[in-house]
PDB file of N, CA and C in Angstrom:
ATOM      1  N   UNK A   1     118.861 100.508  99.969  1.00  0.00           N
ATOM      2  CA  UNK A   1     118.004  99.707 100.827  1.00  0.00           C
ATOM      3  C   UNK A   1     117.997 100.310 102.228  1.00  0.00           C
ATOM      4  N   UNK A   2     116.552 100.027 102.881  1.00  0.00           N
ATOM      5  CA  UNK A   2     116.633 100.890 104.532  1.00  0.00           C
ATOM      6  C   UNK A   2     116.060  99.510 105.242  1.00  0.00           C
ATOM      7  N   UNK A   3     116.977  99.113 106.357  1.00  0.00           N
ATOM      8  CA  UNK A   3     116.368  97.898 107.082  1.00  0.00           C
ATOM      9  C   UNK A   3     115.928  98.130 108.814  1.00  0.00           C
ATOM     10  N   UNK A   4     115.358  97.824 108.911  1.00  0.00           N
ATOM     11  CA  UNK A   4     114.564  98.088 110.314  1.00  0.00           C
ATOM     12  C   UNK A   4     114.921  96.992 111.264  1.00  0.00           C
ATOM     13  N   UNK A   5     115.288  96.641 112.838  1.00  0.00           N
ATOM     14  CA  UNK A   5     115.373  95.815 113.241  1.00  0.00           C
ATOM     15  C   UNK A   5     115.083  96.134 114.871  1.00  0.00           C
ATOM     16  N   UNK A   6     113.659  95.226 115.333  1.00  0.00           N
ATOM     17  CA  UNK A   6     113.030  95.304 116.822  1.00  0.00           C
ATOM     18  C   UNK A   6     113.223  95.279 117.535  1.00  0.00           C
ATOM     19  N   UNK A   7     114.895  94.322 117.277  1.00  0.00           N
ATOM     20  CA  UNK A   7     115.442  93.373 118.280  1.00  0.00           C
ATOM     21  C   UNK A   7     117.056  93.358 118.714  1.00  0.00           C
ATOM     22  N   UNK A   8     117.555  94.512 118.552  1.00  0.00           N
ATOM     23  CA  UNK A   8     118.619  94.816 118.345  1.00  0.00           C
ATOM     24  C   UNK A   8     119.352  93.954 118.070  1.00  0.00           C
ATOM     25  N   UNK A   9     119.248  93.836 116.579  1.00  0.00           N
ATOM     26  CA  UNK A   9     119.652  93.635 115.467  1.00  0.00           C
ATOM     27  C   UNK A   9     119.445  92.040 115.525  1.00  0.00           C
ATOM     28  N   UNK A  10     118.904  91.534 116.277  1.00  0.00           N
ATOM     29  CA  UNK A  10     118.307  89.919 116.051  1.00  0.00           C
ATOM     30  C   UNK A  10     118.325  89.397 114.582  1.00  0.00           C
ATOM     31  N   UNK A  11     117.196  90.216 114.289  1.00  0.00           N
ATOM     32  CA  UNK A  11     116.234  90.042 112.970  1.00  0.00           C
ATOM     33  C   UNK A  11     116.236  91.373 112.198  1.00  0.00           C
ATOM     34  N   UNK A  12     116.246  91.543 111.043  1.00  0.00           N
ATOM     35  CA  UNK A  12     115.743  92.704 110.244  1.00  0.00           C
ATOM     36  C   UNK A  12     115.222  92.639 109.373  1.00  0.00           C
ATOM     37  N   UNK A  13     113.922  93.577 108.786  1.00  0.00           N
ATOM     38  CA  UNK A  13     113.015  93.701 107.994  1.00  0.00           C
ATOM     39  C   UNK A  13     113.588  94.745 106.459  1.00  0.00           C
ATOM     40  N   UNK A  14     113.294  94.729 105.462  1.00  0.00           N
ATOM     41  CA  UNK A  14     113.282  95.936 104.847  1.00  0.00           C
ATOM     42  C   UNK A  14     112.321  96.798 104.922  1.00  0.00           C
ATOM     43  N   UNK A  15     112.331  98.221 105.078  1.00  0.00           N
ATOM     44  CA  UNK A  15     111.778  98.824 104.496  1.00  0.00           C
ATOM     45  C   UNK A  15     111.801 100.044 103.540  1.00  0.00           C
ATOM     46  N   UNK A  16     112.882  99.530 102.439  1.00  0.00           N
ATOM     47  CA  UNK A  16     113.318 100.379 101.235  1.00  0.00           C
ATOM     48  C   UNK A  16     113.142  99.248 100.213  1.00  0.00           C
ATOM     49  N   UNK A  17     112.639  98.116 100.291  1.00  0.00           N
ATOM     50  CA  UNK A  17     112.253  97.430  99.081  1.00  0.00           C
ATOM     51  C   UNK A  17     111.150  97.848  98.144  1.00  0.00           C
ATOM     52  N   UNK A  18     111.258  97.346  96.870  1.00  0.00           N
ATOM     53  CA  UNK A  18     110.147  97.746  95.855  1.00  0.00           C
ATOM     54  C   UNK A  18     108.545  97.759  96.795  1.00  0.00           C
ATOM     55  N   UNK A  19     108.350  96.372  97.275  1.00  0.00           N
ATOM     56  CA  UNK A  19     106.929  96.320  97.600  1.00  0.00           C
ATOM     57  C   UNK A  19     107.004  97.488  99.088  1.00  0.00           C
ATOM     58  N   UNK A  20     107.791  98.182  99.774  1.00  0.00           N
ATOM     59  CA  UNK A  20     107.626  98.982 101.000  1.00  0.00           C
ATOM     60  C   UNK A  20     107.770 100.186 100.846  1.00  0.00           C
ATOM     61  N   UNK A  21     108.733 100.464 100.107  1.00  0.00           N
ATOM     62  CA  UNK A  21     109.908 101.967  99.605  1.00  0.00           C
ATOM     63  C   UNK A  21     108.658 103.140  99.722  1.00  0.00           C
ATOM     64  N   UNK A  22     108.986 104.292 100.219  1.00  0.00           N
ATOM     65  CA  UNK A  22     107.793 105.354 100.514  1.00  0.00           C
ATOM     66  C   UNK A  22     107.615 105.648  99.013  1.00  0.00           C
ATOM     67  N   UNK A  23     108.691 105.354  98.423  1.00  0.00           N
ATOM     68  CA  UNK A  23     108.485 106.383  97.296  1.00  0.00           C
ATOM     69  C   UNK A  23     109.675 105.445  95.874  1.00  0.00           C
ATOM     70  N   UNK A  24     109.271 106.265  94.824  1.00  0.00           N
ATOM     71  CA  UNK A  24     110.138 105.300  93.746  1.00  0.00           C
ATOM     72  C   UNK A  24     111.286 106.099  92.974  1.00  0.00           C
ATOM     73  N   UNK A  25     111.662 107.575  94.277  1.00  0.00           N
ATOM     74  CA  UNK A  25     112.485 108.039  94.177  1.00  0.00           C
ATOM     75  C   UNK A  25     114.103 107.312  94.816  1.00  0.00           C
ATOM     76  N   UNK A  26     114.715 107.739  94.895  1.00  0.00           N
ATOM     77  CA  UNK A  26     115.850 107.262  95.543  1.00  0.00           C
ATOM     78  C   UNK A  26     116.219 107.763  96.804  1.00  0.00           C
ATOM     79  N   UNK A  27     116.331 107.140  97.909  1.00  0.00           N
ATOM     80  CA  UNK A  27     116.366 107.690  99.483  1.00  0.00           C
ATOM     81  C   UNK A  27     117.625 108.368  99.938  1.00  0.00           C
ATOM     82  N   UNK A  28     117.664 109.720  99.760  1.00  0.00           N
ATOM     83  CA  UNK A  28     119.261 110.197  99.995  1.00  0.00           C
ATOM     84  C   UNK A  28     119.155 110.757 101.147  1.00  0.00           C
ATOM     85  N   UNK A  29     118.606 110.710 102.196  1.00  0.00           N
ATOM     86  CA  UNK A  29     118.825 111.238 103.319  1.00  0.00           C
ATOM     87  C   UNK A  29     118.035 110.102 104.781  1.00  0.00           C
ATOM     88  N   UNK A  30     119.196 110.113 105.568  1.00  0.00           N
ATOM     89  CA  UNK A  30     118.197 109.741 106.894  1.00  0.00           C
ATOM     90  C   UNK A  30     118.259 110.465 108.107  1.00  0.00           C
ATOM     91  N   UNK A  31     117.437 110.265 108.859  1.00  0.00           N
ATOM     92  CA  UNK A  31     117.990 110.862 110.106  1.00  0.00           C
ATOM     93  C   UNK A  31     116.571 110.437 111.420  1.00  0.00           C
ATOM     94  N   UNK A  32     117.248 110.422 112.387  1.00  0.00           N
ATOM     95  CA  UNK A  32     116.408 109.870 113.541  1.00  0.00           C
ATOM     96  C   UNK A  32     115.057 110.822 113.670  1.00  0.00           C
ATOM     97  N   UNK A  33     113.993 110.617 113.609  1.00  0.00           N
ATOM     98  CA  UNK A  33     113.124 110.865 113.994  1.00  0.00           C
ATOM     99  C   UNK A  33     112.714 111.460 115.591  1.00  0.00           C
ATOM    100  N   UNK A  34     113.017 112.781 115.485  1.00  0.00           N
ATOM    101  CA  UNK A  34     112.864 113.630 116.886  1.00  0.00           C
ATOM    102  C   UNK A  34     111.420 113.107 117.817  1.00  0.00           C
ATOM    103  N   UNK A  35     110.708 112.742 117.159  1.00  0.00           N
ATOM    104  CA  UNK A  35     108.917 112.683 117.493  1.00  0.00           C
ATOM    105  C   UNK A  35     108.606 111.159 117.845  1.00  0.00           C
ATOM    106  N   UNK A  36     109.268 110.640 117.665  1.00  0.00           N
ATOM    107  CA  UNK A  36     108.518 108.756 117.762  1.00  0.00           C
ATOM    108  C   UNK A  36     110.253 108.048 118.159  1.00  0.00           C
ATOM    109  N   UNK A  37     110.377 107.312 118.946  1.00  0.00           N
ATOM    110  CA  UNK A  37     111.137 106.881 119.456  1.00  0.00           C
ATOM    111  C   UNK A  37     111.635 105.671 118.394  1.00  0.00           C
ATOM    112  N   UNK A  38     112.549 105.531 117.676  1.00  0.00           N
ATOM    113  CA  UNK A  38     112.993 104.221 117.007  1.00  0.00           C
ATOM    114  C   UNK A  38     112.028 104.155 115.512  1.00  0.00           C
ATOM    115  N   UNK A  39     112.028 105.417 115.380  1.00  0.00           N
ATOM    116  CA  UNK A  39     111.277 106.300 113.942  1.00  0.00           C
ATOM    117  C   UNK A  39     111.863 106.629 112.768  1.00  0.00           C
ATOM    118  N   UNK A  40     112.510 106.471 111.835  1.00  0.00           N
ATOM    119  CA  UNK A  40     113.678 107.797 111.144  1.00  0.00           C
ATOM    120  C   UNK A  40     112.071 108.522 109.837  1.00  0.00           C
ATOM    121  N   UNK A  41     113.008 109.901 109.961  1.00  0.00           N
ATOM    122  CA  UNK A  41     112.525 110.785 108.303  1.00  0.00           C
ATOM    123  C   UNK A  41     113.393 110.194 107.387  1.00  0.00           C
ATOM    124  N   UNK A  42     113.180 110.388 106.138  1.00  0.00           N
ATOM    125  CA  UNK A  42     114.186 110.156 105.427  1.00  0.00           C
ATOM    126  C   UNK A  42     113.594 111.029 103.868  1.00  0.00           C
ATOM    127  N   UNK A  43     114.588 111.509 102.968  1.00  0.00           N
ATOM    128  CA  UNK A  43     114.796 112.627 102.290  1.00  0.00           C
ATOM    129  C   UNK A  43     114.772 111.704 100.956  1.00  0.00           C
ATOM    130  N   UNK A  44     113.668 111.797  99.836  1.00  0.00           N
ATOM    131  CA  UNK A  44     114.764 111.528  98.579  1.00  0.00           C
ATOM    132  C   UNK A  44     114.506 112.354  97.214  1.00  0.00           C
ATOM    133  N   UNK A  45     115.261 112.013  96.366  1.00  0.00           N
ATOM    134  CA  UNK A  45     115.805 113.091  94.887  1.00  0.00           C
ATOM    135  C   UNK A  45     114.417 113.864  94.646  1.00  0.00           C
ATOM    136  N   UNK A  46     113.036 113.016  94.872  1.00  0.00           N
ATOM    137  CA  UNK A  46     112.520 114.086  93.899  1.00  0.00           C
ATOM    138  C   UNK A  46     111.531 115.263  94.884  1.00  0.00           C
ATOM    139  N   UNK A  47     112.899 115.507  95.964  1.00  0.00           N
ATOM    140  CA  UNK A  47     112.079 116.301  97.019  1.00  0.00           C
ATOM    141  C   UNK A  47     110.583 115.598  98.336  1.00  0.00           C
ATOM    142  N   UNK A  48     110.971 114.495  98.421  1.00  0.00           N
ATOM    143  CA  UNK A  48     110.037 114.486  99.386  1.00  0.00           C
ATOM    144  C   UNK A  48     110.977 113.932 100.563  1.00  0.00           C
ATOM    145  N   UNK A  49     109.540 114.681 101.685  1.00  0.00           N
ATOM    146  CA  UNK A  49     110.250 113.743 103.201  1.00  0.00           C
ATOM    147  C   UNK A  49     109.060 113.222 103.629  1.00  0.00           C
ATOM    148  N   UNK A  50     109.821 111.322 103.999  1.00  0.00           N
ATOM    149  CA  UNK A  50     108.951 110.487 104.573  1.00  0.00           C
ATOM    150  C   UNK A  50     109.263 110.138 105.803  1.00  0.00           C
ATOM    151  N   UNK A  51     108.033 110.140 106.375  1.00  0.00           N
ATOM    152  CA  UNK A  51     108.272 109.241 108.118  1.00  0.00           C
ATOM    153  C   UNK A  51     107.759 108.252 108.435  1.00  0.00           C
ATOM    154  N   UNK A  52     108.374 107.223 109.391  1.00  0.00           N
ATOM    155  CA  UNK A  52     108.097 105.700 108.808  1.00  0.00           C
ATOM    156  C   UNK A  52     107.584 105.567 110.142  1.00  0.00           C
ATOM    157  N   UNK A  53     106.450 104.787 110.692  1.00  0.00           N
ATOM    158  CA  UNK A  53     105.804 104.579 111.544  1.00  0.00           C
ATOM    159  C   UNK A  53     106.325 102.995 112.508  1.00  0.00           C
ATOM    160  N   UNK A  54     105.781 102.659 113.410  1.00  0.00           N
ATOM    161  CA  UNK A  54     106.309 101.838 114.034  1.00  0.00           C
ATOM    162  C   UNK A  54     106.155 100.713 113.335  1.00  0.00           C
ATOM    163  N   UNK A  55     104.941 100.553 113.213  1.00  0.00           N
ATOM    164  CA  UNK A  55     104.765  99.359 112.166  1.00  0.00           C
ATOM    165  C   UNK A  55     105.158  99.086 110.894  1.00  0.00           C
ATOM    166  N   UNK A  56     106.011  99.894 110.420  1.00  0.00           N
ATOM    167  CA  UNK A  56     106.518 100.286 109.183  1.00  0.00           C
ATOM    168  C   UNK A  56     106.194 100.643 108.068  1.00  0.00           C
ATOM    169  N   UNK A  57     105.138 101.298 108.155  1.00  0.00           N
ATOM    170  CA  UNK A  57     104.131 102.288 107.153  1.00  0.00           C
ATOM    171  C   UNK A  57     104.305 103.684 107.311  1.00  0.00           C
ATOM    172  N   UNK A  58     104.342 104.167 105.925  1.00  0.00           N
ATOM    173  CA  UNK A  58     105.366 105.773 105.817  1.00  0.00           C
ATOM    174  C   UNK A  58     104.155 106.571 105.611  1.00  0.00           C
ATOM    175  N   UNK A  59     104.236 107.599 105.725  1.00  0.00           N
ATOM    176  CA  UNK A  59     103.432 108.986 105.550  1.00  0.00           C
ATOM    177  C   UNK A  59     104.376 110.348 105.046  1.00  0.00           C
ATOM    178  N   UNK A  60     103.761 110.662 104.052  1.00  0.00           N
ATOM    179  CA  UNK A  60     104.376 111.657 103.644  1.00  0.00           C
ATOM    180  C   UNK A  60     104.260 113.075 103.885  1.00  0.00           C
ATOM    181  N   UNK A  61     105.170 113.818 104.348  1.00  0.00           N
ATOM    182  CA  UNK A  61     105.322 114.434 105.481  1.00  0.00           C
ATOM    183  C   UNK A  61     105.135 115.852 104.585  1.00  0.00           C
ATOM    184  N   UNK A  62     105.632 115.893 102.947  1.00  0.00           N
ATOM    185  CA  UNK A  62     106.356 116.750 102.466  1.00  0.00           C
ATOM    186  C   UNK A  62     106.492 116.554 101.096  1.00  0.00           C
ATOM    187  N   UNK A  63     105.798 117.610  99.738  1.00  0.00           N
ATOM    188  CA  UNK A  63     107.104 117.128  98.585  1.00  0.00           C
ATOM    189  C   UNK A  63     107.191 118.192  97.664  1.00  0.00           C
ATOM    190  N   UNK A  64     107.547 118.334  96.837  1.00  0.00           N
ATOM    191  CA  UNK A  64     107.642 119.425  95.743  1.00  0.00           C
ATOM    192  C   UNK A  64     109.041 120.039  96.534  1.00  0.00           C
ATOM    193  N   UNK A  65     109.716 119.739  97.463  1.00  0.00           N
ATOM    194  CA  UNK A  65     111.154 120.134  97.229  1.00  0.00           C
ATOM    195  C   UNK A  65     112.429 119.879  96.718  1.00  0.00           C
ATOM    196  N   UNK A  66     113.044 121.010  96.815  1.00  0.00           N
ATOM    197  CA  UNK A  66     114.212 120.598  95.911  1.00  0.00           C
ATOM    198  C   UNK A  66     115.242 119.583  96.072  1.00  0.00           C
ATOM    199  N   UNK A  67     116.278 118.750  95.422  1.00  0.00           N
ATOM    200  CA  UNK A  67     116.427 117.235  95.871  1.00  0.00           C
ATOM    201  C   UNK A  67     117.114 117.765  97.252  1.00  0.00           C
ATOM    202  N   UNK A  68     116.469 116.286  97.960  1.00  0.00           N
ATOM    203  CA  UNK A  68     116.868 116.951  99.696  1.00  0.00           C
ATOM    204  C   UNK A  68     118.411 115.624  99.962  1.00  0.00           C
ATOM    205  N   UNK A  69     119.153 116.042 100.467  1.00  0.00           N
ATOM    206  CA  UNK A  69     120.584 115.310 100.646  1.00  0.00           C
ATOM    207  C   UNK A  69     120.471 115.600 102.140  1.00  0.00           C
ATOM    208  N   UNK A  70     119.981 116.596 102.990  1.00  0.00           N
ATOM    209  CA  UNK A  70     119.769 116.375 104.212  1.00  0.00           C
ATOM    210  C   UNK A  70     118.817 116.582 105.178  1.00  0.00           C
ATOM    211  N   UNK A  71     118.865 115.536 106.356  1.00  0.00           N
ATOM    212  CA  UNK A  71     117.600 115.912 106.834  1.00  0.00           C
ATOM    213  C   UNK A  71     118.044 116.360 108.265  1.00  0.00           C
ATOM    214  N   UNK A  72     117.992 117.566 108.919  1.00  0.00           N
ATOM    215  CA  UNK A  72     118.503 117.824 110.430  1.00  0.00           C
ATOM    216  C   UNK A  72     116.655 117.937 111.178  1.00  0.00           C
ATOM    217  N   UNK A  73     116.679 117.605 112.148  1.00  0.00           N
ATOM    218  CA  UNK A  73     115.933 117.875 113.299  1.00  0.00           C
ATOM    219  C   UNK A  73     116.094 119.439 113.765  1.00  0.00           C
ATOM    220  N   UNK A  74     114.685 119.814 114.358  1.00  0.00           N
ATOM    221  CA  UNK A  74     115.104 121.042 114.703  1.00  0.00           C
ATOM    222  C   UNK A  74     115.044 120.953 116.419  1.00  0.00           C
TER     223      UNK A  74
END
């Protein structure tokens, strides 16, 4: 599960549930998002990387790679 929260830590949302999840792979990687402030990428098994928008809608950044376990910023 990946949970999001606006309000430091007030309230939190999912967004790794069935109805949100970028993908219906399994999410093995996170990491802060260099480009959007309070953003993360995140990595899973069947090679893709997603980036999750403010509003919490993902775009896929990336896929056909091999399973990704990490995600570094450059």
């Amino acid at each position: 599960m990946l949970y999001r929260s606006d309000d430091a830590g007030e309230s939190w949302r999912s967004l790794g549930d069935a109805a949100h999840s970028p993908s219906a792979g399994t999410l093995l990687a996170i990491t802060v998002d260099p480009d959007r402030a309070g953003g993360v990428l995140v990595g899973t098994d069947p090679g893709e990387v997603w980036r999750d928008s403010p509003a919490g809608e993902w775009t896929l950044l990336v896929d056909g790679l091999p399973e990704v376990h990490a995600v570094t910023p450059r």
